[in-house]
PDB file of N, CA and C in Angstrom:
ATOM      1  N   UNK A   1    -100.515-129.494  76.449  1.00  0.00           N
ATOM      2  CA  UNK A   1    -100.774-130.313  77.626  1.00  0.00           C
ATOM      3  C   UNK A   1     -99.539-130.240  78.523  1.00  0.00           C
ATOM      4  N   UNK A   2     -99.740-129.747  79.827  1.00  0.00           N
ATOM      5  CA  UNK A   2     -98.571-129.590  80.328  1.00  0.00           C
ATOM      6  C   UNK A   2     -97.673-131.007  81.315  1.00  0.00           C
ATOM      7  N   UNK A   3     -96.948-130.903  82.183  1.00  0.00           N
ATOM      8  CA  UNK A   3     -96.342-132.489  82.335  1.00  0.00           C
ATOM      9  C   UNK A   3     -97.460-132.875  83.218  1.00  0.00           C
ATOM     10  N   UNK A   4     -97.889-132.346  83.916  1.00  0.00           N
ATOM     11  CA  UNK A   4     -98.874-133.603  84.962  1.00  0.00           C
ATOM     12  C   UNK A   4    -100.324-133.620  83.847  1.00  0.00           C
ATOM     13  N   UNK A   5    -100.711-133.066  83.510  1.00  0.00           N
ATOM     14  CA  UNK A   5    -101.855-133.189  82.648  1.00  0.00           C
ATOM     15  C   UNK A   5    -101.488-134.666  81.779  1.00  0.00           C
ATOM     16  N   UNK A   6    -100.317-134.547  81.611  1.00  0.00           N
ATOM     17  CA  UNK A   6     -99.469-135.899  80.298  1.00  0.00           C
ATOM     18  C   UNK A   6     -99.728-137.220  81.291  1.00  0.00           C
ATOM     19  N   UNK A   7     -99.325-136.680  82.745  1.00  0.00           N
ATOM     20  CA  UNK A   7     -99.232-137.637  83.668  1.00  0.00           C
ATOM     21  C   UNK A   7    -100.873-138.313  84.242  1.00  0.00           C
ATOM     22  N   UNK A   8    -101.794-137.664  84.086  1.00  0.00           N
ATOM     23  CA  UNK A   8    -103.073-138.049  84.617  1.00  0.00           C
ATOM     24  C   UNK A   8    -103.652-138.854  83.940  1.00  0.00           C
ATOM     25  N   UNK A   9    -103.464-138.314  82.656  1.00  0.00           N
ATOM     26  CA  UNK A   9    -103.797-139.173  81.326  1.00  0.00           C
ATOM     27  C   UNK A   9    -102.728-140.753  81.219  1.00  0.00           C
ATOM     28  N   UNK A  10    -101.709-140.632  81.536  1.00  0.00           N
ATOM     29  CA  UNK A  10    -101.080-142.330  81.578  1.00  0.00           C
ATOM     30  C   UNK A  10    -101.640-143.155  82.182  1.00  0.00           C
ATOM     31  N   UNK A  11    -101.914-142.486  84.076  1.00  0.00           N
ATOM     32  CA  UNK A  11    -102.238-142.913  85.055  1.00  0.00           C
ATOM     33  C   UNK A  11    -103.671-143.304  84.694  1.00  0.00           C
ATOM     34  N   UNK A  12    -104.560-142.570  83.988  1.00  0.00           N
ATOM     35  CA  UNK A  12    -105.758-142.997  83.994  1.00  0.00           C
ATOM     36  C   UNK A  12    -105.924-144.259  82.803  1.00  0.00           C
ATOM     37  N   UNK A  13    -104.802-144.470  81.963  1.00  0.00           N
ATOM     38  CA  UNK A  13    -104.843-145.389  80.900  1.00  0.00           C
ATOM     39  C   UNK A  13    -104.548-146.535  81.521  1.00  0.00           C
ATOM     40  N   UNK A  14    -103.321-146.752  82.340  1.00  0.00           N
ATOM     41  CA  UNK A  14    -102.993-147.507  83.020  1.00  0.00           C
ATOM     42  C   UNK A  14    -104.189-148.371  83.960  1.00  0.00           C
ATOM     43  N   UNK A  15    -105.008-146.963  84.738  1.00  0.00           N
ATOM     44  CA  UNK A  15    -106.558-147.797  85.763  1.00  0.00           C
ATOM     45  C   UNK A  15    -107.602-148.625  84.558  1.00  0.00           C
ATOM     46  N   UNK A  16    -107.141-148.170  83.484  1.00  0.00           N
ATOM     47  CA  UNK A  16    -108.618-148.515  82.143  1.00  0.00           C
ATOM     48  C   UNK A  16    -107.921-150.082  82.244  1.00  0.00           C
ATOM     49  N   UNK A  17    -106.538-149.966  82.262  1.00  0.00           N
ATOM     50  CA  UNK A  17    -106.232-151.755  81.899  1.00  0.00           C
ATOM     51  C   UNK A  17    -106.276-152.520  82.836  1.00  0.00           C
ATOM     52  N   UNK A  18    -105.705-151.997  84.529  1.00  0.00           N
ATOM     53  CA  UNK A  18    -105.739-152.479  85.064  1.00  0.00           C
ATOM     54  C   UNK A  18    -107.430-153.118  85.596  1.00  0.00           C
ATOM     55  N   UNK A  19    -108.326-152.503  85.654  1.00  0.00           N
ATOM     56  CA  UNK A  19    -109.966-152.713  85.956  1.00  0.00           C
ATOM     57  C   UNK A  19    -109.857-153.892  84.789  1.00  0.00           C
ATOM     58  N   UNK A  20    -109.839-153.388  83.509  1.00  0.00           N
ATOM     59  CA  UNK A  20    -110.037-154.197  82.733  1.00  0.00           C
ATOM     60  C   UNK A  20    -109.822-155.729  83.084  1.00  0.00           C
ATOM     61  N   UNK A  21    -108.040-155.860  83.565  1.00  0.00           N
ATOM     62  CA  UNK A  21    -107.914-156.992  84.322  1.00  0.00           C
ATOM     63  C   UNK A  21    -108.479-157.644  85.795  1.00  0.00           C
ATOM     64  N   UNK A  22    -109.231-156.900  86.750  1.00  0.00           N
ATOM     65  CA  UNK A  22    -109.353-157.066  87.714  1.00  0.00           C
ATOM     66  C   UNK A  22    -111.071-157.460  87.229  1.00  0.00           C
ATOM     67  N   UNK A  23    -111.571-156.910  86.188  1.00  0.00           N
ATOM     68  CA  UNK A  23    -113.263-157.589  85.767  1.00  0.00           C
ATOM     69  C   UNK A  23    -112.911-158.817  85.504  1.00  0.00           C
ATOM     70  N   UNK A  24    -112.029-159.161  84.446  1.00  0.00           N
ATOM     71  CA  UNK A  24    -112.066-160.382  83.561  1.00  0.00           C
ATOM     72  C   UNK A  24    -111.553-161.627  85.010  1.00  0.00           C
ATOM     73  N   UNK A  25    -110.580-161.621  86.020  1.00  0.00           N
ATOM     74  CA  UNK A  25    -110.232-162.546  86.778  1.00  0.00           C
ATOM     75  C   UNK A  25    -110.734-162.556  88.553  1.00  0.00           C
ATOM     76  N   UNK A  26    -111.022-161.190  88.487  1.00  0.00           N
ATOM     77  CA  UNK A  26    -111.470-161.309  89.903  1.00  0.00           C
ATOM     78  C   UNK A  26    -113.032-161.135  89.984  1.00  0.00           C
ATOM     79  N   UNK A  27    -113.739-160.478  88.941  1.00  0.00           N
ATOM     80  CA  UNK A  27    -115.170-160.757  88.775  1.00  0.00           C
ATOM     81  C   UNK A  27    -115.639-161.329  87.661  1.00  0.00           C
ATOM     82  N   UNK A  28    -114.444-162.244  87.307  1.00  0.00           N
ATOM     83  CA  UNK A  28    -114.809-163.710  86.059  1.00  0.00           C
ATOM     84  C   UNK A  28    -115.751-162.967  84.948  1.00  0.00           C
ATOM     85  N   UNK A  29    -115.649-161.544  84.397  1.00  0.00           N
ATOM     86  CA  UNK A  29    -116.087-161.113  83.625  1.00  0.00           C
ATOM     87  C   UNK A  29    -117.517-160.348  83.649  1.00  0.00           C
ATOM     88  N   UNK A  30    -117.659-160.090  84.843  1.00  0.00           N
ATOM     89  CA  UNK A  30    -118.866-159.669  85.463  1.00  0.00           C
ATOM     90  C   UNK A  30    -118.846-158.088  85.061  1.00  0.00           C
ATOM     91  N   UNK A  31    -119.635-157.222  84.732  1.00  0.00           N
ATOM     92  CA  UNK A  31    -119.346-155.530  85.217  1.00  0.00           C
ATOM     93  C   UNK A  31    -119.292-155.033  86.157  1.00  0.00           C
ATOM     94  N   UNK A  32    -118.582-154.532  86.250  1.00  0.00           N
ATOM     95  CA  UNK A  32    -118.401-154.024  88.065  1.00  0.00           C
ATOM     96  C   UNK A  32    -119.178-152.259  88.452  1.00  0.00           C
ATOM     97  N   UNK A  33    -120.090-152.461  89.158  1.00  0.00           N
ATOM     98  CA  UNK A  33    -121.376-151.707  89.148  1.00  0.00           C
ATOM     99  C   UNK A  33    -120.575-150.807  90.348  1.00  0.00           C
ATOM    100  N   UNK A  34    -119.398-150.701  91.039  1.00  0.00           N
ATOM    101  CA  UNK A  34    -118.717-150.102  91.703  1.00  0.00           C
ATOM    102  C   UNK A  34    -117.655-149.453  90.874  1.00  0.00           C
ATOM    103  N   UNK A  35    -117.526-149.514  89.493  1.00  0.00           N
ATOM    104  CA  UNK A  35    -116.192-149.171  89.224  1.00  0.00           C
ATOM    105  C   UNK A  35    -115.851-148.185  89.501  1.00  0.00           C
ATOM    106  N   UNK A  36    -116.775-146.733  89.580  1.00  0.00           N
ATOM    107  CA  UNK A  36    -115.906-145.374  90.019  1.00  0.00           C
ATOM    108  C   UNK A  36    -115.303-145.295  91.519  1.00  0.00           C
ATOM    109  N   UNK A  37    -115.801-146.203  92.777  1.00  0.00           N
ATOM    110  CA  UNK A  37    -114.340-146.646  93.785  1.00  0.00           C
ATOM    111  C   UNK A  37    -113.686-147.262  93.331  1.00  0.00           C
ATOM    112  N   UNK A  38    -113.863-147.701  92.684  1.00  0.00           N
ATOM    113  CA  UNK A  38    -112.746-149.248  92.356  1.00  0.00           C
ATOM    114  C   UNK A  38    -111.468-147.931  91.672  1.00  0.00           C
ATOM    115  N   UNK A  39    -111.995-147.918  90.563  1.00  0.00           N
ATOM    116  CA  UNK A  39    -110.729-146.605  89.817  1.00  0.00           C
ATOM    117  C   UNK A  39    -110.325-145.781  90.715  1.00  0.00           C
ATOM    118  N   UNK A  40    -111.226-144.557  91.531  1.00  0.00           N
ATOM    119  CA  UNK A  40    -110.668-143.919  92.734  1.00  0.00           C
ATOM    120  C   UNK A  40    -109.496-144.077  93.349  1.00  0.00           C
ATOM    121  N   UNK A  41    -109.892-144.916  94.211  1.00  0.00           N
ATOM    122  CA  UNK A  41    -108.824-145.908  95.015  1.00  0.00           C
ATOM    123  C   UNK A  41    -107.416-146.038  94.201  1.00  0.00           C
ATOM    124  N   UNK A  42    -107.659-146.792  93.047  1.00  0.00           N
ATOM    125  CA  UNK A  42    -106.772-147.031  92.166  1.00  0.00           C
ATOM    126  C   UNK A  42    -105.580-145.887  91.718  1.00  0.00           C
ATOM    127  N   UNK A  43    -106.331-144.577  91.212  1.00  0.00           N
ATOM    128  CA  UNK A  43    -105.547-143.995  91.014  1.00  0.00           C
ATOM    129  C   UNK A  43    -105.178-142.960  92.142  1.00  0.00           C
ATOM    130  N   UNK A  44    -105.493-142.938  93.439  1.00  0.00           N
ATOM    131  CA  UNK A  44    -105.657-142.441  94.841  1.00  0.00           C
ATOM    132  C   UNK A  44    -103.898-143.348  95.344  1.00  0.00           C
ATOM    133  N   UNK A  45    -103.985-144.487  95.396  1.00  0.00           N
ATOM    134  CA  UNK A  45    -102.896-145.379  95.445  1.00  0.00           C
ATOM    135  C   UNK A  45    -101.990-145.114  94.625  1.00  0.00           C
ATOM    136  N   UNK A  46    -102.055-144.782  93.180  1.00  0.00           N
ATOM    137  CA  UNK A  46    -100.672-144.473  92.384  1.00  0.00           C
ATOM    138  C   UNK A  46    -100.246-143.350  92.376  1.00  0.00           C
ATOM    139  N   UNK A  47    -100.729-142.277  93.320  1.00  0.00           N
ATOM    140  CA  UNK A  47    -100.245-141.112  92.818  1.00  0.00           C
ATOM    141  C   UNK A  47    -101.129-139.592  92.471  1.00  0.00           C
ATOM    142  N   UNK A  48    -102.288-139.579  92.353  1.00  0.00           N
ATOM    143  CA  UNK A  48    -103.011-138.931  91.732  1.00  0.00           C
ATOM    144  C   UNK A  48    -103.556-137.516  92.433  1.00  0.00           C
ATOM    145  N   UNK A  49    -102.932-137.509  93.925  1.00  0.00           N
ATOM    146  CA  UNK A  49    -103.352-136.308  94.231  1.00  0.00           C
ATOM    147  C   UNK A  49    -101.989-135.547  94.137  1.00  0.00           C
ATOM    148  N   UNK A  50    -100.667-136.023  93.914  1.00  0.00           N
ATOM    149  CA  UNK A  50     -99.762-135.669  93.488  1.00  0.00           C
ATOM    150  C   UNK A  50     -99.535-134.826  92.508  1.00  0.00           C
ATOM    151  N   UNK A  51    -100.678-134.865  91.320  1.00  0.00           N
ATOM    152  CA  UNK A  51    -100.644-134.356  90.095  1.00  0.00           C
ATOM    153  C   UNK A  51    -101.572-133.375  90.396  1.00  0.00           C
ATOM    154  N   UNK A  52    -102.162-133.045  91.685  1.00  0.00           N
ATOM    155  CA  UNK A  52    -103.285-131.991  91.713  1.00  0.00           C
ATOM    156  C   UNK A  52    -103.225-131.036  92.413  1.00  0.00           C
ATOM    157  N   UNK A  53    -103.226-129.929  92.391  1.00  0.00           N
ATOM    158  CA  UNK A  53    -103.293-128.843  93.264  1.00  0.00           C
ATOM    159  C   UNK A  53    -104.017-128.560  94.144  1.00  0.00           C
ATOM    160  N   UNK A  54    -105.236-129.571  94.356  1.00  0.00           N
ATOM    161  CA  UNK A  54    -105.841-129.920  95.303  1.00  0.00           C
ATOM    162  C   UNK A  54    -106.032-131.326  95.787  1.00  0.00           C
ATOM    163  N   UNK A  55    -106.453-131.567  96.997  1.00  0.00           N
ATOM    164  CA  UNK A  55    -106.501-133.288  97.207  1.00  0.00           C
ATOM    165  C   UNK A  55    -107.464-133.722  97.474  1.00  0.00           C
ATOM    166  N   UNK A  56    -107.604-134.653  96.832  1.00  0.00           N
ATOM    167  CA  UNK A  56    -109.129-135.395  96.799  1.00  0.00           C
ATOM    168  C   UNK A  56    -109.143-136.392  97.503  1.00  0.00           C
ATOM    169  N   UNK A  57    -110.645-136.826  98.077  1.00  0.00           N
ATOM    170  CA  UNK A  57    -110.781-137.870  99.079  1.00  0.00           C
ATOM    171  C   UNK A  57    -111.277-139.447  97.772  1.00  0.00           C
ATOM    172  N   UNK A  58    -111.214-140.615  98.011  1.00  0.00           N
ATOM    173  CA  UNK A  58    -111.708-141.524  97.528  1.00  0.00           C
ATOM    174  C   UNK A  58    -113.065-141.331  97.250  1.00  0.00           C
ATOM    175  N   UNK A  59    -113.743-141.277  98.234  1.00  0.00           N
ATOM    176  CA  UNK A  59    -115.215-140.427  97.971  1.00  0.00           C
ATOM    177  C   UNK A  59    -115.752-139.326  96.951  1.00  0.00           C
ATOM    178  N   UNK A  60    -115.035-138.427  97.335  1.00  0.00           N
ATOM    179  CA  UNK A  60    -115.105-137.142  96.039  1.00  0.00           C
ATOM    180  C   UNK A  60    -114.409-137.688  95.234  1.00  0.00           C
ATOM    181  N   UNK A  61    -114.081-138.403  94.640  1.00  0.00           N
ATOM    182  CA  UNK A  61    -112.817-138.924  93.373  1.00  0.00           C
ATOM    183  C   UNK A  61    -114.005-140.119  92.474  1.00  0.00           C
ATOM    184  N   UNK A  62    -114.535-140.743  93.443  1.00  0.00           N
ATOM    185  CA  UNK A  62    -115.466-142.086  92.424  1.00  0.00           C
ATOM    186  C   UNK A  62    -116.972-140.865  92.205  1.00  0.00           C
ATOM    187  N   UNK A  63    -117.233-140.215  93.089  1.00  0.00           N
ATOM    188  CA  UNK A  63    -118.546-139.200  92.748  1.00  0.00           C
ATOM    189  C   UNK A  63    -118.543-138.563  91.269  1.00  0.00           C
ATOM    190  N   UNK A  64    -117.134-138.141  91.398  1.00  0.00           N
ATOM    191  CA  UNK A  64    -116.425-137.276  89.901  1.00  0.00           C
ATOM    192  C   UNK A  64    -115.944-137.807  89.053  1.00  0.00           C
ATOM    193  N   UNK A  65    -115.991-139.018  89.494  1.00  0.00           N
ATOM    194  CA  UNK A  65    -115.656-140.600  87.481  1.00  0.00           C
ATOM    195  C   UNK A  65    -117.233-140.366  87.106  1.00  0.00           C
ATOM    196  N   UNK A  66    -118.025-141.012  88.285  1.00  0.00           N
ATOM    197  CA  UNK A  66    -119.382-141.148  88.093  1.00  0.00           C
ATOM    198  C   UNK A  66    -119.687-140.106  87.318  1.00  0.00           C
ATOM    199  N   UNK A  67    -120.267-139.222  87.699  1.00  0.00           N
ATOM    200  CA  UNK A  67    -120.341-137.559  86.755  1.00  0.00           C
ATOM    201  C   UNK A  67    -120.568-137.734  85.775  1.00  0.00           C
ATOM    202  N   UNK A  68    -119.066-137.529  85.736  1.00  0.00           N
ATOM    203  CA  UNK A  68    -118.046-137.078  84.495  1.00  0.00           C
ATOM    204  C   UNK A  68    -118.488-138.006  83.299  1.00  0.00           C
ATOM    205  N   UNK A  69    -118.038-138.991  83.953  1.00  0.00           N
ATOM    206  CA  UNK A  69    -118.880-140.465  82.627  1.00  0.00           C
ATOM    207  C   UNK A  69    -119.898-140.182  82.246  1.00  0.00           C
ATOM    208  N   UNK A  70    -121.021-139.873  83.319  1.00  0.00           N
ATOM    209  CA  UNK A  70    -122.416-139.696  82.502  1.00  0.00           C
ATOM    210  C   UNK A  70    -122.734-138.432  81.501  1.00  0.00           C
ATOM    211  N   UNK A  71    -121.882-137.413  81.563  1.00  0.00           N
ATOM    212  CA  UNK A  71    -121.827-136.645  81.302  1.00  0.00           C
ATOM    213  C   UNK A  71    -121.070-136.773  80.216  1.00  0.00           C
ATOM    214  N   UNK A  72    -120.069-137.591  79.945  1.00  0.00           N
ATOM    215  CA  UNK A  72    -119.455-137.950  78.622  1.00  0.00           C
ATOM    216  C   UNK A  72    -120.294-138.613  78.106  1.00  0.00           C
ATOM    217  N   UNK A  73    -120.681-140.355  78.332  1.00  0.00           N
ATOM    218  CA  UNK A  73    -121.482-140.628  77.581  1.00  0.00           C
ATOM    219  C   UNK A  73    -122.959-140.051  76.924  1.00  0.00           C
ATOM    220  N   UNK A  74    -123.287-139.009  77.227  1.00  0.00           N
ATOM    221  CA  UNK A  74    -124.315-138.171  76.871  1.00  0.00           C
ATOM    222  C   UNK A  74    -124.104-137.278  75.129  1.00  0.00           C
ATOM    223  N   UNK A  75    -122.783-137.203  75.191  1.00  0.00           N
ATOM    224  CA  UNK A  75    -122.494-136.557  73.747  1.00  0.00           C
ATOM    225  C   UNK A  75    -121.531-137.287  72.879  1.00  0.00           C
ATOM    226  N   UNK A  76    -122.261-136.804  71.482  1.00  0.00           N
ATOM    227  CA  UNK A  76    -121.999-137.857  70.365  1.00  0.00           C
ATOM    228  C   UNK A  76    -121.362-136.987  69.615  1.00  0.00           C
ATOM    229  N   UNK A  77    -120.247-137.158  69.074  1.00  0.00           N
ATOM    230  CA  UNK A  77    -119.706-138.753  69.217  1.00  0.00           C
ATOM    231  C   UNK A  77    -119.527-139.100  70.481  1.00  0.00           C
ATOM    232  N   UNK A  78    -119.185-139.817  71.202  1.00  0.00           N
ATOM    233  CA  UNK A  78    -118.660-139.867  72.508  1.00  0.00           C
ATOM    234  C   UNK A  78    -117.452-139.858  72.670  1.00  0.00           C
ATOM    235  N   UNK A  79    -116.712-138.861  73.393  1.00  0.00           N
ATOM    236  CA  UNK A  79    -115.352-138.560  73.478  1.00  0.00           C
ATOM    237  C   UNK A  79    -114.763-139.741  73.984  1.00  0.00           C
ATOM    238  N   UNK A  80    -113.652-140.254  73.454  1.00  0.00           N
ATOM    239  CA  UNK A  80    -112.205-141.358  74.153  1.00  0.00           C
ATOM    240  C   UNK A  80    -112.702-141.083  75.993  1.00  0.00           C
ATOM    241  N   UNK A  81    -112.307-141.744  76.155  1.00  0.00           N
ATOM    242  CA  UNK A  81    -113.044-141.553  78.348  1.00  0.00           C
ATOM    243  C   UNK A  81    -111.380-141.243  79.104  1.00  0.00           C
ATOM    244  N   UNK A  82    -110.524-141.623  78.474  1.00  0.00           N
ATOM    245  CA  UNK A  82    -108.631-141.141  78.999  1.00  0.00           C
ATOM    246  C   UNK A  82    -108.835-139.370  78.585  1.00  0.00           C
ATOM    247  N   UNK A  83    -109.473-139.317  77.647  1.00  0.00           N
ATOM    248  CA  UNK A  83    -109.122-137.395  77.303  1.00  0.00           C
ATOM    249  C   UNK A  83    -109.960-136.644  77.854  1.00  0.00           C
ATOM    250  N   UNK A  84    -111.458-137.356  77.815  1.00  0.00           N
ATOM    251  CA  UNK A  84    -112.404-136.595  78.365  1.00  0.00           C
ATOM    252  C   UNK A  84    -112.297-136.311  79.967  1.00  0.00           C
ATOM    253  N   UNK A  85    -111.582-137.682  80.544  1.00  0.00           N
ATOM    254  CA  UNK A  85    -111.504-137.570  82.083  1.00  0.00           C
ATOM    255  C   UNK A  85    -110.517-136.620  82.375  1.00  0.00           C
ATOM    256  N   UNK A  86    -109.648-136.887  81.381  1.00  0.00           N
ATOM    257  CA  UNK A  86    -108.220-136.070  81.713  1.00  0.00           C
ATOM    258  C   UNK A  86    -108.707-134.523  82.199  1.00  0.00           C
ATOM    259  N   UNK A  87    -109.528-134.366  80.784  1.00  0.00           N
ATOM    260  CA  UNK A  87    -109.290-133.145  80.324  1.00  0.00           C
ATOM    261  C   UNK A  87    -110.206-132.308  81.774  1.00  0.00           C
ATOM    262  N   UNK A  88    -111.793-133.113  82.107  1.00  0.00           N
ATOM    263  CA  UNK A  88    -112.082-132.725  83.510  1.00  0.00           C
ATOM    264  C   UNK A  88    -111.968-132.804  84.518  1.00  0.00           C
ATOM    265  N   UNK A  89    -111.023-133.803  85.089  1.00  0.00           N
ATOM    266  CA  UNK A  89    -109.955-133.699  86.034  1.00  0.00           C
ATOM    267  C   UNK A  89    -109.409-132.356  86.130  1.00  0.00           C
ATOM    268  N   UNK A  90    -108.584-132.457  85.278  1.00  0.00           N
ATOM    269  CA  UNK A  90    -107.911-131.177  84.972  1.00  0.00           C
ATOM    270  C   UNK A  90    -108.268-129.873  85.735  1.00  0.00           C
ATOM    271  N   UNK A  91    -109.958-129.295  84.741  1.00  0.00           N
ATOM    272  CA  UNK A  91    -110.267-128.444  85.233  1.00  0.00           C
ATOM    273  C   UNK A  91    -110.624-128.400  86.555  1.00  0.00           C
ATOM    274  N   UNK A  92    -111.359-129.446  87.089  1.00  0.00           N
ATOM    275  CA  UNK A  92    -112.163-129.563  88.527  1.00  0.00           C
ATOM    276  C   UNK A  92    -111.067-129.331  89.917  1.00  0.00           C
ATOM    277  N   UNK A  93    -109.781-130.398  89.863  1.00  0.00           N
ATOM    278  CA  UNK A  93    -108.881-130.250  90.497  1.00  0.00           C
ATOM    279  C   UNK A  93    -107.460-129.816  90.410  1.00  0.00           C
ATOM    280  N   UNK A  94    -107.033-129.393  89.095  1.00  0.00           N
ATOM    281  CA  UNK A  94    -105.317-129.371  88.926  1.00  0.00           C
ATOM    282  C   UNK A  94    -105.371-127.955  89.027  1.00  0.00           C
ATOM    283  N   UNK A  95    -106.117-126.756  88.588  1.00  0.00           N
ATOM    284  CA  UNK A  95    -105.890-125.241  88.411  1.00  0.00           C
ATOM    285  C   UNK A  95    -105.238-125.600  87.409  1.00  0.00           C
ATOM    286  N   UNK A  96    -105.204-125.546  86.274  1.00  0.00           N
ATOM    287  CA  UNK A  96    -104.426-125.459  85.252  1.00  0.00           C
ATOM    288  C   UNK A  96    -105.512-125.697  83.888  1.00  0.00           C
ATOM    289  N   UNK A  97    -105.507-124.770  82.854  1.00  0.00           N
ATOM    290  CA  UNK A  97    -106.444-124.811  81.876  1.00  0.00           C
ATOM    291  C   UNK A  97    -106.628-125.897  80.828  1.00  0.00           C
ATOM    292  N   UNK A  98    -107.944-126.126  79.888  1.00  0.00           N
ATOM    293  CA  UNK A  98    -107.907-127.346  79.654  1.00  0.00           C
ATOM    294  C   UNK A  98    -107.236-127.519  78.156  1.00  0.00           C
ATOM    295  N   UNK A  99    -106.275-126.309  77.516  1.00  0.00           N
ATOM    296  CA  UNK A  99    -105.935-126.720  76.929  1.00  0.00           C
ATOM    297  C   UNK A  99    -104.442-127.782  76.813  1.00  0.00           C
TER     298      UNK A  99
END
């Protein structure tokens, strides 16, 4: 895994806690049926086209959580969602392979 690959994966652990906190107090525990802007944004704000060799809009960024998720949750076992995103992030926008 090379250093920004290490780095997408923090950044995206970091959006898992932060949402986490922003469901439980700002939507009093509600699910948030927006979360792939909500994360977007999130990691759009910390940094995240920084780590990419291409740059993504907020728009194309929550389209490609969306996806990606459904597309993870589809296979069993179901992969960790920090490795699986990482790992297609990775391919979709960084140029850099997924090992």
């Amino acid at each position: 895994m090379n250093q920004n690959t290490s780095k997408i994966a923090q950044l995206l652990g970091q959006a898992g806690s932060a949402h986490h906190q922003f469901e439980q107090t700002v939507l009093k525990g509600v699910y948030d049926e927006e979360w792939p802007d909500w994360y977007a944004g999130y990691l759009l704000d910390h940094g995240l086209n920084d780590l990419l060799s291409q740059s993504v809009t907020q728009a194309e960024l929550g389209q490609f959580l969306y996806h990606s998720n459904q597309t993870r949750t589809q296979r069993q076992p179901e992969p960790n969602w920090v490795d699986y995103t990482t790992r297609d992030l990775v391919a979709k926008f960084a140029g850099v392979s997924q090992s």
